[in-house]
PDB file of N, CA and C in Angstrom:
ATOM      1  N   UNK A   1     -73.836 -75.557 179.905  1.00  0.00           N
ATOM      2  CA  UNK A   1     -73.599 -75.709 181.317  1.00  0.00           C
ATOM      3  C   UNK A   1     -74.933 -75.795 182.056  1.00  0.00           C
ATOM      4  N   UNK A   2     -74.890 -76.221 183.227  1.00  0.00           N
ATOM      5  CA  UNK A   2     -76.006 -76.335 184.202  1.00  0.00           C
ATOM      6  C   UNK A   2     -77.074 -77.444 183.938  1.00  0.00           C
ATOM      7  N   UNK A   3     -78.188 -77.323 183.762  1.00  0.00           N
ATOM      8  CA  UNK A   3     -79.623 -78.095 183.185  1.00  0.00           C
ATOM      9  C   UNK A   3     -79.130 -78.723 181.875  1.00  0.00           C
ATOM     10  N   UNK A   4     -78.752 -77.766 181.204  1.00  0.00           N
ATOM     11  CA  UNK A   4     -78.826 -78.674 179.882  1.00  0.00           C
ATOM     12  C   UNK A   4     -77.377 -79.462 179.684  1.00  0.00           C
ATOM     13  N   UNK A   5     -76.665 -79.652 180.360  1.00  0.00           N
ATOM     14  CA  UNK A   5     -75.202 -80.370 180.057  1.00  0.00           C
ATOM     15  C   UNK A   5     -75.870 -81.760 178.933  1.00  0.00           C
ATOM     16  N   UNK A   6     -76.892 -82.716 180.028  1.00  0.00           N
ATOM     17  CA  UNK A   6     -76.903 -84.067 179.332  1.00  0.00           C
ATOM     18  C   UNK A   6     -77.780 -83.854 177.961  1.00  0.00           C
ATOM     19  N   UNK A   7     -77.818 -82.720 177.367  1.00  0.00           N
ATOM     20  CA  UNK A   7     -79.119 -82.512 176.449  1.00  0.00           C
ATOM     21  C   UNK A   7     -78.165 -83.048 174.881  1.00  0.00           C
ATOM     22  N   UNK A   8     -76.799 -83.116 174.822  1.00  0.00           N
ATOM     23  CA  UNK A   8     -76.208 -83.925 173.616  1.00  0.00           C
ATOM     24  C   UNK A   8     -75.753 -85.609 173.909  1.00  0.00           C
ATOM     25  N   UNK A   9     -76.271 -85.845 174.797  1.00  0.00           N
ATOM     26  CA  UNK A   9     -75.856 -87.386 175.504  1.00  0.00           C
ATOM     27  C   UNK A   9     -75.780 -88.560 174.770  1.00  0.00           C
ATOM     28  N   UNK A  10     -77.551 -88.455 173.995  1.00  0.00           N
ATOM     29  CA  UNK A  10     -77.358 -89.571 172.789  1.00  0.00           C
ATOM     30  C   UNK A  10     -76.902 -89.435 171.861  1.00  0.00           C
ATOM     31  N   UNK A  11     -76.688 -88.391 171.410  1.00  0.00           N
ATOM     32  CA  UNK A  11     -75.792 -88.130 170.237  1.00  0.00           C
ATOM     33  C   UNK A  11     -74.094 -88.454 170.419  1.00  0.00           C
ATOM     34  N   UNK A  12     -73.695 -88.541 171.640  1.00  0.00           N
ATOM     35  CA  UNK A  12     -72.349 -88.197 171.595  1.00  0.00           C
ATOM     36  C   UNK A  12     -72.608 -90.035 172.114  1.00  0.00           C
ATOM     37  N   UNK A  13     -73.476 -90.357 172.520  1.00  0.00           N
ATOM     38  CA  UNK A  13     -72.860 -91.862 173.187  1.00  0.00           C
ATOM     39  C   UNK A  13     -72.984 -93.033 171.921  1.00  0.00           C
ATOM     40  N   UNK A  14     -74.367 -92.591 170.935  1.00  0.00           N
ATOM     41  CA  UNK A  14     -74.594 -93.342 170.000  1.00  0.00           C
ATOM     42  C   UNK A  14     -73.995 -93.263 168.751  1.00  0.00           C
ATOM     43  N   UNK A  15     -73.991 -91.952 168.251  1.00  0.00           N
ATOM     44  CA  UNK A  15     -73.077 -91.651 167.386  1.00  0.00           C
ATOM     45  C   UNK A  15     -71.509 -90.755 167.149  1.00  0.00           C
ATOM     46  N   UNK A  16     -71.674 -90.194 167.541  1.00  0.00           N
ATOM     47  CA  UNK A  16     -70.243 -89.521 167.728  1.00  0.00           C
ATOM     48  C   UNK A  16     -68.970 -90.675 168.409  1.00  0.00           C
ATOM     49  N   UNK A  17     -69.286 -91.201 169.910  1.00  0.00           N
ATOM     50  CA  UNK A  17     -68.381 -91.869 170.241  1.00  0.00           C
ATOM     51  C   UNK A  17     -67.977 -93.020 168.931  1.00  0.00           C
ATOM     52  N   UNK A  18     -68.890 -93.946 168.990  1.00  0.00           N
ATOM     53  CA  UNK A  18     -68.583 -94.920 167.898  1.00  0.00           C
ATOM     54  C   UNK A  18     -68.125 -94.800 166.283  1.00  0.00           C
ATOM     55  N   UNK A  19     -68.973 -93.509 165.991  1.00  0.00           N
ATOM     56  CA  UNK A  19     -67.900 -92.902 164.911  1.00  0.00           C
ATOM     57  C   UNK A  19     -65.882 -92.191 164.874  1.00  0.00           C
ATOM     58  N   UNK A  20     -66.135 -92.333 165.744  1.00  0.00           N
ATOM     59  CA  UNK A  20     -64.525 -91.506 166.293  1.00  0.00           C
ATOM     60  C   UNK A  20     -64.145 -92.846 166.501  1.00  0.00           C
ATOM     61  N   UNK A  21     -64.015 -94.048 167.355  1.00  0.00           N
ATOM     62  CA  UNK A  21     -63.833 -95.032 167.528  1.00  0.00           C
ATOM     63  C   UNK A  21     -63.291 -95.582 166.030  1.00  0.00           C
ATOM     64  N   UNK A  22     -64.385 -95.836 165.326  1.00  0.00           N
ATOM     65  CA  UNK A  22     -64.224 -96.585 164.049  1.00  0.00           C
ATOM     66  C   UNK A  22     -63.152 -95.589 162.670  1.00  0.00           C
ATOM     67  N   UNK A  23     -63.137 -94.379 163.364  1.00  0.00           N
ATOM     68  CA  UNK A  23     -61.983 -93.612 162.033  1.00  0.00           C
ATOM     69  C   UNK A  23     -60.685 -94.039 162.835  1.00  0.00           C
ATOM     70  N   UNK A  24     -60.420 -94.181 164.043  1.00  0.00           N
ATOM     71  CA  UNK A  24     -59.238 -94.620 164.386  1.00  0.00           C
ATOM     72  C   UNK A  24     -58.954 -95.857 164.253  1.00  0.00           C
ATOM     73  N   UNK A  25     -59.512 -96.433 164.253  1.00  0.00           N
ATOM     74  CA  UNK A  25     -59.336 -98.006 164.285  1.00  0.00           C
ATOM     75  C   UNK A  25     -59.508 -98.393 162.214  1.00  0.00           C
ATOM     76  N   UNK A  26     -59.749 -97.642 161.793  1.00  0.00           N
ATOM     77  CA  UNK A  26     -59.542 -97.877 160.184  1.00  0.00           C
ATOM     78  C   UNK A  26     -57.977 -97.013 159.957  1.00  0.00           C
ATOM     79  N   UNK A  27     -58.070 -96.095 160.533  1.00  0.00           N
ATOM     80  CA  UNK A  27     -56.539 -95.042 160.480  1.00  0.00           C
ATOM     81  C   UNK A  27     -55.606 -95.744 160.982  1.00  0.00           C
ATOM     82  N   UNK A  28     -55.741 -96.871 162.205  1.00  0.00           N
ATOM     83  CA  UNK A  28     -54.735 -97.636 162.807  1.00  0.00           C
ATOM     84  C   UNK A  28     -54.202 -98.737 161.744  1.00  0.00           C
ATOM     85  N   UNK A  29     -55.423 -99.436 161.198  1.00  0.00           N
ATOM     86  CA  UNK A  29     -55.210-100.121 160.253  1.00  0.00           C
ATOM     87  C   UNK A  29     -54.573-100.013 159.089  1.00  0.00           C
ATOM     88  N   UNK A  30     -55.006 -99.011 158.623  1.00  0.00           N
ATOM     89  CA  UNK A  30     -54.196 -98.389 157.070  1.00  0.00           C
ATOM     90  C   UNK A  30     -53.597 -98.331 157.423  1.00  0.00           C
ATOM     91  N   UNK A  31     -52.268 -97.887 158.331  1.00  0.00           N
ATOM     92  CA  UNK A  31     -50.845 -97.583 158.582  1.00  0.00           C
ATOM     93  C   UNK A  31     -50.528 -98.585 159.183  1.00  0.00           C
ATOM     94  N   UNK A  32     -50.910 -99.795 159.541  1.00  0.00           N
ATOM     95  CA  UNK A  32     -50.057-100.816 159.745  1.00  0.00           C
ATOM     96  C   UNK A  32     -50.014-101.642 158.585  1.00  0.00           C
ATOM     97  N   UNK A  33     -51.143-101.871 157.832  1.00  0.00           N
ATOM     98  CA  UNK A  33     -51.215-102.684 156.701  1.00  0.00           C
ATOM     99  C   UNK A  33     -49.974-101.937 155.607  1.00  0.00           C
ATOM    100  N   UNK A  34     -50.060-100.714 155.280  1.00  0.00           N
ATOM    101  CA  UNK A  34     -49.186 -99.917 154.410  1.00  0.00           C
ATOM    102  C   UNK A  34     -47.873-100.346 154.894  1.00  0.00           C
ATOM    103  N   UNK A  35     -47.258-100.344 156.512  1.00  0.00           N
ATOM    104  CA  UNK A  35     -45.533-100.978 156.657  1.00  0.00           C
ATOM    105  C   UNK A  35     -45.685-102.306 156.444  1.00  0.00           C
ATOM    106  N   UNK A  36     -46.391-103.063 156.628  1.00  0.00           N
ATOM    107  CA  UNK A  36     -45.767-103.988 156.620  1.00  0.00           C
ATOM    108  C   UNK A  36     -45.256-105.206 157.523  1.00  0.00           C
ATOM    109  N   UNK A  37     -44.565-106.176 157.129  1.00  0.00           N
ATOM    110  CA  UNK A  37     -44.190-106.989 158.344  1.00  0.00           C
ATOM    111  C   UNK A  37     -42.199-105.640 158.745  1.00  0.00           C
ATOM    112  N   UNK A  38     -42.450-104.675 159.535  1.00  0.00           N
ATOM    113  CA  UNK A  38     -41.519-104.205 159.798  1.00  0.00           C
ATOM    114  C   UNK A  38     -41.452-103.757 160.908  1.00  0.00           C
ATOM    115  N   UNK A  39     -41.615-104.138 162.294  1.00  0.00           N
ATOM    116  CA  UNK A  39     -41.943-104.211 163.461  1.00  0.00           C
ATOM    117  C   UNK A  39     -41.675-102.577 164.020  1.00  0.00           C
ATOM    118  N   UNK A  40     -40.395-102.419 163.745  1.00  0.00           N
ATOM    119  CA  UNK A  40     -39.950-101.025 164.603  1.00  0.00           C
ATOM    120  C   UNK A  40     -40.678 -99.972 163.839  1.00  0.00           C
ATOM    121  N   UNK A  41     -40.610-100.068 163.195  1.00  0.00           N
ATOM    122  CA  UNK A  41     -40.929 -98.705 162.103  1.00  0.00           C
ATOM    123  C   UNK A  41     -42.806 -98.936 161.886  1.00  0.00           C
ATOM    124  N   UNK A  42     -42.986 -99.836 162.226  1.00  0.00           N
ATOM    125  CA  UNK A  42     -44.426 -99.966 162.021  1.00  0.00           C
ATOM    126  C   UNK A  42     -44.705 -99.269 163.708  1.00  0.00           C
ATOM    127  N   UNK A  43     -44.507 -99.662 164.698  1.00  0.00           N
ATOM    128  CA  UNK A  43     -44.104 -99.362 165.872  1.00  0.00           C
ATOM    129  C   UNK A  43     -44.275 -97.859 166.061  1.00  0.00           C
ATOM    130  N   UNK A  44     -43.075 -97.289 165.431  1.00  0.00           N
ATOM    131  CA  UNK A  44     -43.257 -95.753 164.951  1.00  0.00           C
ATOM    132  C   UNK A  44     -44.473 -94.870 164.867  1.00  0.00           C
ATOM    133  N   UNK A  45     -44.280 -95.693 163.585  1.00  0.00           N
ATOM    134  CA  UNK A  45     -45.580 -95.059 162.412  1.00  0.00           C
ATOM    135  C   UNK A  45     -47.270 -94.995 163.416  1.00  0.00           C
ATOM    136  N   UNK A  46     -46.728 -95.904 163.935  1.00  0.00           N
ATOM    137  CA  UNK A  46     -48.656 -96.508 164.957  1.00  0.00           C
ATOM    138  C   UNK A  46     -48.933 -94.996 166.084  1.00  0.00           C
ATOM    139  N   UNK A  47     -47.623 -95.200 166.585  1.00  0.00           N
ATOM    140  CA  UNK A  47     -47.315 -94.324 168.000  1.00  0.00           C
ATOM    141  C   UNK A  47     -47.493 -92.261 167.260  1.00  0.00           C
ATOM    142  N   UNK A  48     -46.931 -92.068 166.095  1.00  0.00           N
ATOM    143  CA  UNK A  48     -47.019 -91.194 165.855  1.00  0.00           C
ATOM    144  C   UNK A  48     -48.353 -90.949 165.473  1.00  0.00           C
ATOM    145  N   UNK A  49     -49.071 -91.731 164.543  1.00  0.00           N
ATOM    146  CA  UNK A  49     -50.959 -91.747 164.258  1.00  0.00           C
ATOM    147  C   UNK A  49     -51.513 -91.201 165.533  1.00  0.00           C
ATOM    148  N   UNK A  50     -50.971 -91.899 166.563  1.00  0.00           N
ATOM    149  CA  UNK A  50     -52.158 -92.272 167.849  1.00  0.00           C
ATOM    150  C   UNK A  50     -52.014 -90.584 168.503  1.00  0.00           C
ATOM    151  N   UNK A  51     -50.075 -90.174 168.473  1.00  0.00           N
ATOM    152  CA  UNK A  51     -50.330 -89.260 169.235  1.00  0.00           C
ATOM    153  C   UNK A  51     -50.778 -87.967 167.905  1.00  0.00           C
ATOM    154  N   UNK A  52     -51.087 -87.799 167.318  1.00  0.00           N
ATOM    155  CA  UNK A  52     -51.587 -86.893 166.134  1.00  0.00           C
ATOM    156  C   UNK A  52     -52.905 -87.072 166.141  1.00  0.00           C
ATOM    157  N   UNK A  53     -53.616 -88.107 166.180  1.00  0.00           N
ATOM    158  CA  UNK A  53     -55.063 -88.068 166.869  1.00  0.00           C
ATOM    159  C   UNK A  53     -54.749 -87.449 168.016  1.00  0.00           C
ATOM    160  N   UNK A  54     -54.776 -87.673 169.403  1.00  0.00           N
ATOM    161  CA  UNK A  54     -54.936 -86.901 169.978  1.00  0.00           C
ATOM    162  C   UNK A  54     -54.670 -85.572 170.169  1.00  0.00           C
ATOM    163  N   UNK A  55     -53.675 -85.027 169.681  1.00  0.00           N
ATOM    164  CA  UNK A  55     -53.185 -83.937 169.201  1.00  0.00           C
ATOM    165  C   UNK A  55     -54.795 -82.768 169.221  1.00  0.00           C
ATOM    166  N   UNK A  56     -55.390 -83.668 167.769  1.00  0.00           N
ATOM    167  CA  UNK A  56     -56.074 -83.470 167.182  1.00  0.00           C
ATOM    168  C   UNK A  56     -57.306 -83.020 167.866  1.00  0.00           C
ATOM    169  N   UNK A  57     -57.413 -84.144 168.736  1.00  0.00           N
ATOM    170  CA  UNK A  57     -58.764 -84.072 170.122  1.00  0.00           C
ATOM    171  C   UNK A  57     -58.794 -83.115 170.802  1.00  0.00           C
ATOM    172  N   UNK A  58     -57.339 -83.096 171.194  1.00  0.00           N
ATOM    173  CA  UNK A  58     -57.174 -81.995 172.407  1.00  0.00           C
ATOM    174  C   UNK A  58     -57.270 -80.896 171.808  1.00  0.00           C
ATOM    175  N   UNK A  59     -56.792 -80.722 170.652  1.00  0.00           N
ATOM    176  CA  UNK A  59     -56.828 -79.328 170.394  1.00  0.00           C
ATOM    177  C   UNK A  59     -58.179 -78.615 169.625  1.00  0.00           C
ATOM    178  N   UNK A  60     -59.244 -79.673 168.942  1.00  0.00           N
ATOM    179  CA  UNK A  60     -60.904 -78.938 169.024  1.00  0.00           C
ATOM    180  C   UNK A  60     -61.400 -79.436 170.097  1.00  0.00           C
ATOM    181  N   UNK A  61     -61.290 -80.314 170.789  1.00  0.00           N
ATOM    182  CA  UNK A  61     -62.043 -80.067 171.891  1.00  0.00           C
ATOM    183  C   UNK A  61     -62.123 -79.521 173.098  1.00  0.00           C
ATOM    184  N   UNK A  62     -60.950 -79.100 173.726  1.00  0.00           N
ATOM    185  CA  UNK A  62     -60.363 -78.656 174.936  1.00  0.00           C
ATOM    186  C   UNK A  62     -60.270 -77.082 174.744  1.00  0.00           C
ATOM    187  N   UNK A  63     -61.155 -76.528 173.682  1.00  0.00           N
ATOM    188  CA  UNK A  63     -61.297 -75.139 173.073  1.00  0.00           C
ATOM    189  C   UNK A  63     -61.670 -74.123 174.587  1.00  0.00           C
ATOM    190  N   UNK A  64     -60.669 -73.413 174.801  1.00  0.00           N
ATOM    191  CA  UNK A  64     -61.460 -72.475 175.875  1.00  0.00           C
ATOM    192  C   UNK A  64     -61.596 -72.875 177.485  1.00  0.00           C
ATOM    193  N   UNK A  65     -61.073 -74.505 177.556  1.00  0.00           N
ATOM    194  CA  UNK A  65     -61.123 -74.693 179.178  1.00  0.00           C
ATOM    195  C   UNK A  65     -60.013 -74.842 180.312  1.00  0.00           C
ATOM    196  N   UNK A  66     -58.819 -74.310 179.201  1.00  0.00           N
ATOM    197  CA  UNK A  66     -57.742 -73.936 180.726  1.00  0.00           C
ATOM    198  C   UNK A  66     -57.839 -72.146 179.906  1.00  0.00           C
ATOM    199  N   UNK A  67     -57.665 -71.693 178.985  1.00  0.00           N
ATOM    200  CA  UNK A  67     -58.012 -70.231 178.634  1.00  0.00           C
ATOM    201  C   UNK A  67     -58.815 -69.683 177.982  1.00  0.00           C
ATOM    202  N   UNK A  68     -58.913 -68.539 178.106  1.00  0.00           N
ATOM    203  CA  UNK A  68     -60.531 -68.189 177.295  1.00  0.00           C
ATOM    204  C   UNK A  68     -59.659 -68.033 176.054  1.00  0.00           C
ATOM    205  N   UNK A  69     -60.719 -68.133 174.900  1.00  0.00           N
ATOM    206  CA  UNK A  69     -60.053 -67.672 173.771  1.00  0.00           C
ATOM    207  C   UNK A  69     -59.447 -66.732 173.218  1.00  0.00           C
ATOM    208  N   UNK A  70     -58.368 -66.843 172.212  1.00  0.00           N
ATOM    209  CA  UNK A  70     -57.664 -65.615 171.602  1.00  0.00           C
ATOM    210  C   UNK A  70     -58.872 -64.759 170.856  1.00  0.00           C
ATOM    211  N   UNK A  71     -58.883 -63.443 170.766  1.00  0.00           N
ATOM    212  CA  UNK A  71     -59.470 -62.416 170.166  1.00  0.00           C
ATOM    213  C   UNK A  71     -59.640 -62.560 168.759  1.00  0.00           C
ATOM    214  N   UNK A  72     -58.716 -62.903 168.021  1.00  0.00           N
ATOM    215  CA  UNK A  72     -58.639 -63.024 167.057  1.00  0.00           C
ATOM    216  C   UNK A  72     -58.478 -64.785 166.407  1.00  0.00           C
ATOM    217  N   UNK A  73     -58.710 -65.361 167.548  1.00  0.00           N
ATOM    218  CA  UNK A  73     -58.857 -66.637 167.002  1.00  0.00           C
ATOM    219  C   UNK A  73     -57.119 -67.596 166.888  1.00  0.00           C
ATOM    220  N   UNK A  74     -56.189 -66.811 166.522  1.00  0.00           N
ATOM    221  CA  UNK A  74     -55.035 -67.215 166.933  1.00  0.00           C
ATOM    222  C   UNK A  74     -54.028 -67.136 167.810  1.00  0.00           C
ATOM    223  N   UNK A  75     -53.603 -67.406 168.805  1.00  0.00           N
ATOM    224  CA  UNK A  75     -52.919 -66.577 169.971  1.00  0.00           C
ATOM    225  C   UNK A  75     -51.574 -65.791 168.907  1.00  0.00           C
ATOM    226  N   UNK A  76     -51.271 -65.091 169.770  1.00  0.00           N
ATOM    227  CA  UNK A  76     -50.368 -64.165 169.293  1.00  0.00           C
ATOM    228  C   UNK A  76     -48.768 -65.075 168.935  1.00  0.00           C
ATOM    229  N   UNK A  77     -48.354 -66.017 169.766  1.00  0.00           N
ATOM    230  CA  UNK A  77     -47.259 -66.661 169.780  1.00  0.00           C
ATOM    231  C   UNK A  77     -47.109 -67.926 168.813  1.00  0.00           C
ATOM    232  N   UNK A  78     -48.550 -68.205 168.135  1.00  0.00           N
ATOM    233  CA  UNK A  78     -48.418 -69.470 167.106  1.00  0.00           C
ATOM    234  C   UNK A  78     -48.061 -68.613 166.075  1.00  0.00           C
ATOM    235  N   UNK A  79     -46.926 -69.655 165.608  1.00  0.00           N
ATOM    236  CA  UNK A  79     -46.232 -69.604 164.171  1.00  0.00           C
ATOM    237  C   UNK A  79     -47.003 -70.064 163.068  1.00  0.00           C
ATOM    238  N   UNK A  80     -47.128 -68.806 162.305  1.00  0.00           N
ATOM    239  CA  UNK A  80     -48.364 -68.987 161.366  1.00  0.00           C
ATOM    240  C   UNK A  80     -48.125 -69.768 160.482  1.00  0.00           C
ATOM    241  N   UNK A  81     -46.931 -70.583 160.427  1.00  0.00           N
ATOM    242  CA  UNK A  81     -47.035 -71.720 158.932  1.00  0.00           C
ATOM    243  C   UNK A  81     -47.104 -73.168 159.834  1.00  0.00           C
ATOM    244  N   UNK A  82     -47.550 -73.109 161.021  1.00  0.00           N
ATOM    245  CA  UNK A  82     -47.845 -74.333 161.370  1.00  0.00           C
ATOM    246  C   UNK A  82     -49.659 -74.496 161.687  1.00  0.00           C
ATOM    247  N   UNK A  83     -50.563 -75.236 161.416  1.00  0.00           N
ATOM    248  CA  UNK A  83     -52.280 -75.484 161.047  1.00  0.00           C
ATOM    249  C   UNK A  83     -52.510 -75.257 162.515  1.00  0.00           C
ATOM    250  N   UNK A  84     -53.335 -74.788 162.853  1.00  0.00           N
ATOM    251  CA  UNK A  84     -54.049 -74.937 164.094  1.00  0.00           C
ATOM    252  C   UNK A  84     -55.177 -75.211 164.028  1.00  0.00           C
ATOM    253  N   UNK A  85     -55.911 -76.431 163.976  1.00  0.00           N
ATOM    254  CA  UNK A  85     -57.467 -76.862 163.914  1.00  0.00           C
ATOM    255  C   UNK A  85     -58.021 -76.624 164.982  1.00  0.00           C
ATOM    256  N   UNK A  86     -57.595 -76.659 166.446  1.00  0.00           N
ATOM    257  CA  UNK A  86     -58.580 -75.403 167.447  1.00  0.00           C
ATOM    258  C   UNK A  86     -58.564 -74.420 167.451  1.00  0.00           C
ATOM    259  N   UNK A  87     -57.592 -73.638 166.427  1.00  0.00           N
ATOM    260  CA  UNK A  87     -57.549 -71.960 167.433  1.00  0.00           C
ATOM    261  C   UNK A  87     -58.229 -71.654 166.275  1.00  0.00           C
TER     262      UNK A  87
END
C-alpha cells in the first residue's frame, strides 16, 4: 500500500498478465478441440472452464479485501471436502 503500490508493475504487466492470458487461451482451446464439432455441449464445457478460472482468480486473489482473514486459514463454515485455493 501507499509509495510502493506500482513497485510490482512490470512484472505483473510484462509477465504475469500475458502469462495468465496465454494458460487460458491454451485451456480454452484444449476443451474445445477435445468436444468437438458439438455446439451445445461444447458451449457448456467453454462457459464452465471460463467460470472455474475465475472462480479461481477471485478466490487467490481477492484474499483479505472484503474480510480479513480466517485465523486458522479456513473459515469456520467451509465444508472441508470441498479445495479452497484462497483460504
Amino acid at each position: 500500500m501507499g509509495v510502493n503500490n506500482a513497485a510490482n508493475s512490470g512484472f505483473l504487466l510484462w509477465l504475469f498478465i500475458p502469462g495468465l492470458w496465454t494458460i487460458l487461451l491454451l485451456v480454452w482451446v484444449a476443451v474445445g478441440a477435445l468436444l468437438g464439432n458439438r455446439p451445445l455441449l461444447r458451449a457448456f464445457a467453454l462457459a464452465v472452464t471460463l467460470l472455474g478460472v475465475v472462480w479461481c482468480v477471485l478466490s487467490i486473489f481477492w484474499e483479505g479485501a472484503a474480510t480479513p482473514p480466517c485465523p486458522g486459514g479456513v473459515p469456520p463454515w467451509w465444508p472441508s471436502f470441498i479445495p479452497a485455493p484462497g483460504f
